[in-house]
C-alpha atoms as a PDB file:
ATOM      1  CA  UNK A   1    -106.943 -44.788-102.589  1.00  0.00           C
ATOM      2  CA  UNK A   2    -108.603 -41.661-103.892  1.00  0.00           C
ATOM      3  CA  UNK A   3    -112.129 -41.997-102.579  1.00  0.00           C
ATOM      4  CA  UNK A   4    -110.299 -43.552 -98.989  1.00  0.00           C
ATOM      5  CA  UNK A   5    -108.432 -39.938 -98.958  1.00  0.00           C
ATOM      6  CA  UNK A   6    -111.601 -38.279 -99.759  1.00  0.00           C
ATOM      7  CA  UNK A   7    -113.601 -39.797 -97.325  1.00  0.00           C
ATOM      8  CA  UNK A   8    -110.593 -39.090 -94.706  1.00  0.00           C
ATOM      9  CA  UNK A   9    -110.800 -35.342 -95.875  1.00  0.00           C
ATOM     10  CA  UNK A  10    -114.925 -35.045 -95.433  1.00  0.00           C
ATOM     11  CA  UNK A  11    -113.161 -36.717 -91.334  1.00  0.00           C
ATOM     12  CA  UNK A  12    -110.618 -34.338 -90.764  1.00  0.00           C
ATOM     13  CA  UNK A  13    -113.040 -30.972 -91.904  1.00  0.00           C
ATOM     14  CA  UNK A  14    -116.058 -31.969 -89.837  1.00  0.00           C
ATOM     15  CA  UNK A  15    -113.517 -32.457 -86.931  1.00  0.00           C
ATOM     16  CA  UNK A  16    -111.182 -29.706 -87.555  1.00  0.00           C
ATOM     17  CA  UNK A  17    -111.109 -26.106 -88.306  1.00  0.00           C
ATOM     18  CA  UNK A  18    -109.296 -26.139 -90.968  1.00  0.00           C
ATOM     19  CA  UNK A  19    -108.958 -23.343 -93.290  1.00  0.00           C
ATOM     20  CA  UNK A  20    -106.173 -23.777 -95.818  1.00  0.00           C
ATOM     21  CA  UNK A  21    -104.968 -26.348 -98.092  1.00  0.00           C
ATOM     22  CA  UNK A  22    -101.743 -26.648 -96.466  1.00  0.00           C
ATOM     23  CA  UNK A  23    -103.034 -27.230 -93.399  1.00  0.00           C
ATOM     24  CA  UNK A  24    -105.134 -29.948 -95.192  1.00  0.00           C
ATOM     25  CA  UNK A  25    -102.332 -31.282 -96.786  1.00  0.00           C
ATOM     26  CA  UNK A  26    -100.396 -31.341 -93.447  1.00  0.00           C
ATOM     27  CA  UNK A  27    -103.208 -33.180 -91.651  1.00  0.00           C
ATOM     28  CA  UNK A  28    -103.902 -35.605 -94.274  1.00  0.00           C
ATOM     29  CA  UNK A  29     -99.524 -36.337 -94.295  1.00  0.00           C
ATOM     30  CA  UNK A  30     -99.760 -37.022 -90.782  1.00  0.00           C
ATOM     31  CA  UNK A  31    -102.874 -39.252 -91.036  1.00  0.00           C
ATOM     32  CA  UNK A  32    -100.652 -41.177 -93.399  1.00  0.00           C
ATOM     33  CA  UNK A  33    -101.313 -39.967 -96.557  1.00  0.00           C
ATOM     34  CA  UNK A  34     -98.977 -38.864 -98.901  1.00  0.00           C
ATOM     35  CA  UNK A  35    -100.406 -35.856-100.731  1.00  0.00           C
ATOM     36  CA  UNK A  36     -99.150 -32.498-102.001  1.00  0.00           C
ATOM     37  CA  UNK A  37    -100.705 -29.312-102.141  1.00  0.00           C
ATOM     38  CA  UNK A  38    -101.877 -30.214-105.600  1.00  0.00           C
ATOM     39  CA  UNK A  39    -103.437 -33.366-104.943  1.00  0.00           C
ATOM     40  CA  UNK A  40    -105.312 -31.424-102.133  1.00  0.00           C
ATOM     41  CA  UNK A  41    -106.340 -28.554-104.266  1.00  0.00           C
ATOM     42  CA  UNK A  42    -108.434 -31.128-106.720  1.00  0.00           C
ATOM     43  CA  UNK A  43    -109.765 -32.722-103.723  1.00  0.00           C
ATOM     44  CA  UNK A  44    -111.017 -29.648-102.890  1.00  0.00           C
ATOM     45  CA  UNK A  45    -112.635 -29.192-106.181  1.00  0.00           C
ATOM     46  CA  UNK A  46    -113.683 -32.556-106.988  1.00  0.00           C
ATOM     47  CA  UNK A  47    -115.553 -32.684-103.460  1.00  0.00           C
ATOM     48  CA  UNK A  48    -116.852 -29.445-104.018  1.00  0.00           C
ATOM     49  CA  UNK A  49    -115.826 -27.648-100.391  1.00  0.00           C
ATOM     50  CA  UNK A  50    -116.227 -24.218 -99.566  1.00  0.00           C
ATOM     51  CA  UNK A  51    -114.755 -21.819 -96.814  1.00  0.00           C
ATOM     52  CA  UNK A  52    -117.366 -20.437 -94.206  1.00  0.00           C
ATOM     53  CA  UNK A  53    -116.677 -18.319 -91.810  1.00  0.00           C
ATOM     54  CA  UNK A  54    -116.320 -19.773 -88.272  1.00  0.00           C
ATOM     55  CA  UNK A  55    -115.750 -16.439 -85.975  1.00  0.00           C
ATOM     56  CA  UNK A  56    -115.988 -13.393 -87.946  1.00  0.00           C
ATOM     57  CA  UNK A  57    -112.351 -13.970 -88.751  1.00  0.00           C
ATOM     58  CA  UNK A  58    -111.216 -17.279 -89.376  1.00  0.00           C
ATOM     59  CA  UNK A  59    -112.610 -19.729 -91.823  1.00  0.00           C
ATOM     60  CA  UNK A  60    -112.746 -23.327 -92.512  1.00  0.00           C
ATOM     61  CA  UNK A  61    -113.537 -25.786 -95.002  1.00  0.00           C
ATOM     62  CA  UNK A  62    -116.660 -27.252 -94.913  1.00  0.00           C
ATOM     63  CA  UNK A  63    -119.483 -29.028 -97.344  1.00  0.00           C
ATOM     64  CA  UNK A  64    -122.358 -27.700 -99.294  1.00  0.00           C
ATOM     65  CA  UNK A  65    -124.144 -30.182-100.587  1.00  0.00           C
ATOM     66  CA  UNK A  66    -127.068 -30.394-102.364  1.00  0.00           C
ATOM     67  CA  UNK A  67    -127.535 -34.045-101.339  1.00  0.00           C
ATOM     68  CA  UNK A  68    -127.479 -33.181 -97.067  1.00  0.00           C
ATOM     69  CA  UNK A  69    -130.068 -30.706 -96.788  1.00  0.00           C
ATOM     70  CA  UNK A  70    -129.541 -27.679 -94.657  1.00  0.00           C
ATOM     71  CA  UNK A  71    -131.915 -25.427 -93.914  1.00  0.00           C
ATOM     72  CA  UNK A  72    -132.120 -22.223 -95.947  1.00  0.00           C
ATOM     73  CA  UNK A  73    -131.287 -19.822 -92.726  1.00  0.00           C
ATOM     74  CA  UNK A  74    -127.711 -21.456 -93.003  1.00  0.00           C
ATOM     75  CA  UNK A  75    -127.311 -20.285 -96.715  1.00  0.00           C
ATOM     76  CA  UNK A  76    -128.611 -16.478 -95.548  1.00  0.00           C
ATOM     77  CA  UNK A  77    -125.737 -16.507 -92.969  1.00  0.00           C
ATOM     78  CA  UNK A  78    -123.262 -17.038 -95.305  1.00  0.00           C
ATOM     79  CA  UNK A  79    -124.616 -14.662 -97.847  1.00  0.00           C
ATOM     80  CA  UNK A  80    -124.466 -11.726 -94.668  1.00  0.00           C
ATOM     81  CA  UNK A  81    -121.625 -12.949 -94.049  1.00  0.00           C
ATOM     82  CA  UNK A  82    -119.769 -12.812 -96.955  1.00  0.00           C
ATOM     83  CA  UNK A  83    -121.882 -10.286 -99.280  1.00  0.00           C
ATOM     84  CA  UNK A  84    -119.850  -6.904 -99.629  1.00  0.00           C
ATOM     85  CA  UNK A  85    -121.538  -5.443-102.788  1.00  0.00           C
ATOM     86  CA  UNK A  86    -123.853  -6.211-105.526  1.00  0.00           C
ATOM     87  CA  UNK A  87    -123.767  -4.575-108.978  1.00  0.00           C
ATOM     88  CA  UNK A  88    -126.028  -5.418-112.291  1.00  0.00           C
ATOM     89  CA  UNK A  89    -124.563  -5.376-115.975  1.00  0.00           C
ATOM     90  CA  UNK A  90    -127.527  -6.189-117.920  1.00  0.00           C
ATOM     91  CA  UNK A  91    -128.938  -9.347-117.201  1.00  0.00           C
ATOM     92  CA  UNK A  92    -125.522 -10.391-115.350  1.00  0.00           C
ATOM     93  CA  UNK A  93    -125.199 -10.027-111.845  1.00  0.00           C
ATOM     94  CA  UNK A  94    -122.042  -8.963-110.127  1.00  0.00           C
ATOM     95  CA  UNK A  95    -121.672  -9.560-106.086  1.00  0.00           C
ATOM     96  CA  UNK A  96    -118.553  -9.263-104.327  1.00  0.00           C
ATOM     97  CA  UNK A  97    -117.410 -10.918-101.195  1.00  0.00           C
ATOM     98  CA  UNK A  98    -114.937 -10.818 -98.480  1.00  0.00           C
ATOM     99  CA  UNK A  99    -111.842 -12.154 -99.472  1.00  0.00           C
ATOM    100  CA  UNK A 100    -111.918 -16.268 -99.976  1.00  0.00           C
ATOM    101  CA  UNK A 101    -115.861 -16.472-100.014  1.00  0.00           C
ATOM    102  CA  UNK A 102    -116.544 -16.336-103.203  1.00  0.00           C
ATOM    103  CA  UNK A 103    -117.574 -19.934-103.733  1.00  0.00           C
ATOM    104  CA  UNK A 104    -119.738 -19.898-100.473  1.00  0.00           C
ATOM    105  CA  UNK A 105    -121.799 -17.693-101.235  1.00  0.00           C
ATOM    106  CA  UNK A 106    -121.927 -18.705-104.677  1.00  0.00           C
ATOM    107  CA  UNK A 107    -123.148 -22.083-103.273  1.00  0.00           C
ATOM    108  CA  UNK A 108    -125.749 -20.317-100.803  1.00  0.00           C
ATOM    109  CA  UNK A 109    -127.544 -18.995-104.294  1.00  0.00           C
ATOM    110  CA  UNK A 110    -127.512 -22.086-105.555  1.00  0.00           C
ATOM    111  CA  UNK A 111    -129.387 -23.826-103.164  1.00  0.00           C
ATOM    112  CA  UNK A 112    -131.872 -21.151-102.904  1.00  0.00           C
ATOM    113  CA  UNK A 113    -132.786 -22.174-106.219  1.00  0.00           C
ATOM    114  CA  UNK A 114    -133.858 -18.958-107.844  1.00  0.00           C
ATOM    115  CA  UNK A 115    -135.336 -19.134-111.052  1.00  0.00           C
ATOM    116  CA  UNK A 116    -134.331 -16.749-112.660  1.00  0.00           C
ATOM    117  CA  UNK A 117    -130.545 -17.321-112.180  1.00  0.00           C
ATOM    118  CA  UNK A 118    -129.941 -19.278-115.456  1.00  0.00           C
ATOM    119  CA  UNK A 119    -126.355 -19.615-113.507  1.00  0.00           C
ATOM    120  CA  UNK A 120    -123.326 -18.526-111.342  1.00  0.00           C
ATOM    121  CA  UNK A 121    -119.612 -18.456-111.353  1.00  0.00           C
ATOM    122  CA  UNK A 122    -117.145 -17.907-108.314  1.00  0.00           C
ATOM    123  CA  UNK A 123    -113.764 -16.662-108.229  1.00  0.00           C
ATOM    124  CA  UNK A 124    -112.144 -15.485-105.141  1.00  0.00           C
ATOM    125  CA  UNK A 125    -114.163 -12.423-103.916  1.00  0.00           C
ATOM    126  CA  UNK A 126    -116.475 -12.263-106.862  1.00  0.00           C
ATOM    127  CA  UNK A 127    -119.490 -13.748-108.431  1.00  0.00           C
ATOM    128  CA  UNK A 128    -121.287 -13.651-111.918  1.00  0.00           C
ATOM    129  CA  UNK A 129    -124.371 -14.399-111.857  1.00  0.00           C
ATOM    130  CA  UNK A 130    -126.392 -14.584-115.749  1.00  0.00           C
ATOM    131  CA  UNK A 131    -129.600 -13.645-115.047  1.00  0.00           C
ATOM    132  CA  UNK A 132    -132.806 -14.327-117.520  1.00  0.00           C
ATOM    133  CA  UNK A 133    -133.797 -11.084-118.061  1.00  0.00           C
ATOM    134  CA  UNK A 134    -132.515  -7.523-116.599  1.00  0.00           C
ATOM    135  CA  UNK A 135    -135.877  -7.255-115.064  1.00  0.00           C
ATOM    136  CA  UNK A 136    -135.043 -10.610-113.700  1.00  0.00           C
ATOM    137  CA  UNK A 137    -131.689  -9.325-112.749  1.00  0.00           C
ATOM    138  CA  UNK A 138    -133.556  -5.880-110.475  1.00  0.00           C
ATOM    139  CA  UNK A 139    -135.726  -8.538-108.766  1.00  0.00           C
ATOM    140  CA  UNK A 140    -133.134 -11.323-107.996  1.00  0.00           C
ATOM    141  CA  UNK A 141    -130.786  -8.141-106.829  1.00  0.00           C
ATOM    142  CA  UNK A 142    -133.694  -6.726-104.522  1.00  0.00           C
ATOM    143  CA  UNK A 143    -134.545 -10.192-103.119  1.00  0.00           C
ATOM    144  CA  UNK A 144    -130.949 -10.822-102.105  1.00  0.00           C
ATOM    145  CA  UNK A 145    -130.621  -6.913-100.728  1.00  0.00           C
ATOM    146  CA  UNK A 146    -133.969  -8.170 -98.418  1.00  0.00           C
ATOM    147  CA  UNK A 147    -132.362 -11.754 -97.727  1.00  0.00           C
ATOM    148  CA  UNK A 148    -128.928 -10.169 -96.469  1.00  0.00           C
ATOM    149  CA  UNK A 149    -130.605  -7.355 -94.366  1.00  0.00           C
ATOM    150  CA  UNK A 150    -133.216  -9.563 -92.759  1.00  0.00           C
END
């Protein structure tokens, strides 16, 4: 049943704009599932979807993958669009985002497999990134500064 509503979910987001878990959860009831807002929250996690963007306004839920390849000019548009600021603590890496776009962007660093990121963690509108070195942590910060303005 789960990996039927899953695959039903990966349906209804390539088709759809949707953007929150309720509607989700509304459009997976009337497809004839039975879910709550909980269920559809550990969906969410478990088939690792993020939020992008759609208009400048609204966003949707959509997939990241590392197993579908997309090319590396889609990752840069969600880092412009949802990079605010970027601060360094040491070697860890602070970069906030709009509201809700955390884990995008957080998945558009990810795939542009920089070495020196050791690794990253999302919240909401922010992301820690630990970082090798602090020298590693300047250059990773200047490379995303000339990623975002490009």
């Amino acid at each position: 049943m789960k990996s039927d509503r899953h695959k039903k979910i990966l349906e209804l987001i390539a088709d759809n704009n949707i953007g929150t878990q309720e509607e989700l959860a509304d459009a997976l009831n009337k497809a004839g599932y039975n879910v709550t807002q909980a269920t559809v929250s550990r969906d969410i996690r478990a088939l690792n979807l993020t939020k992008v963007t759609i208009d400048g306004v609204n966003q949707k839920y959509t997939t990241l993958s590392h197993s579908s390849p997309v090319p590396n000019d889609k990752y840069i548009r969600v880092l412009k669009e949802g990079y605010l600021s970027m601060d360094m603590a040491q070697n860890i890496l602070v970069i906030r985002t709009v509201p809700g776009m955390a884990m995008a962007v957080c998945a558009a660093l990810d795939a542009l497999k920089l070495d020196e990121i050791v690794g990253s963690i999302a919240g909401d509108d922010t992301i820690m990134c630990a970082v090798r070195t602090v020298k590693d942590t300047v250059n990773v910060s200047n490379k995303l500064k000339k990623l975002i303005k490009a």
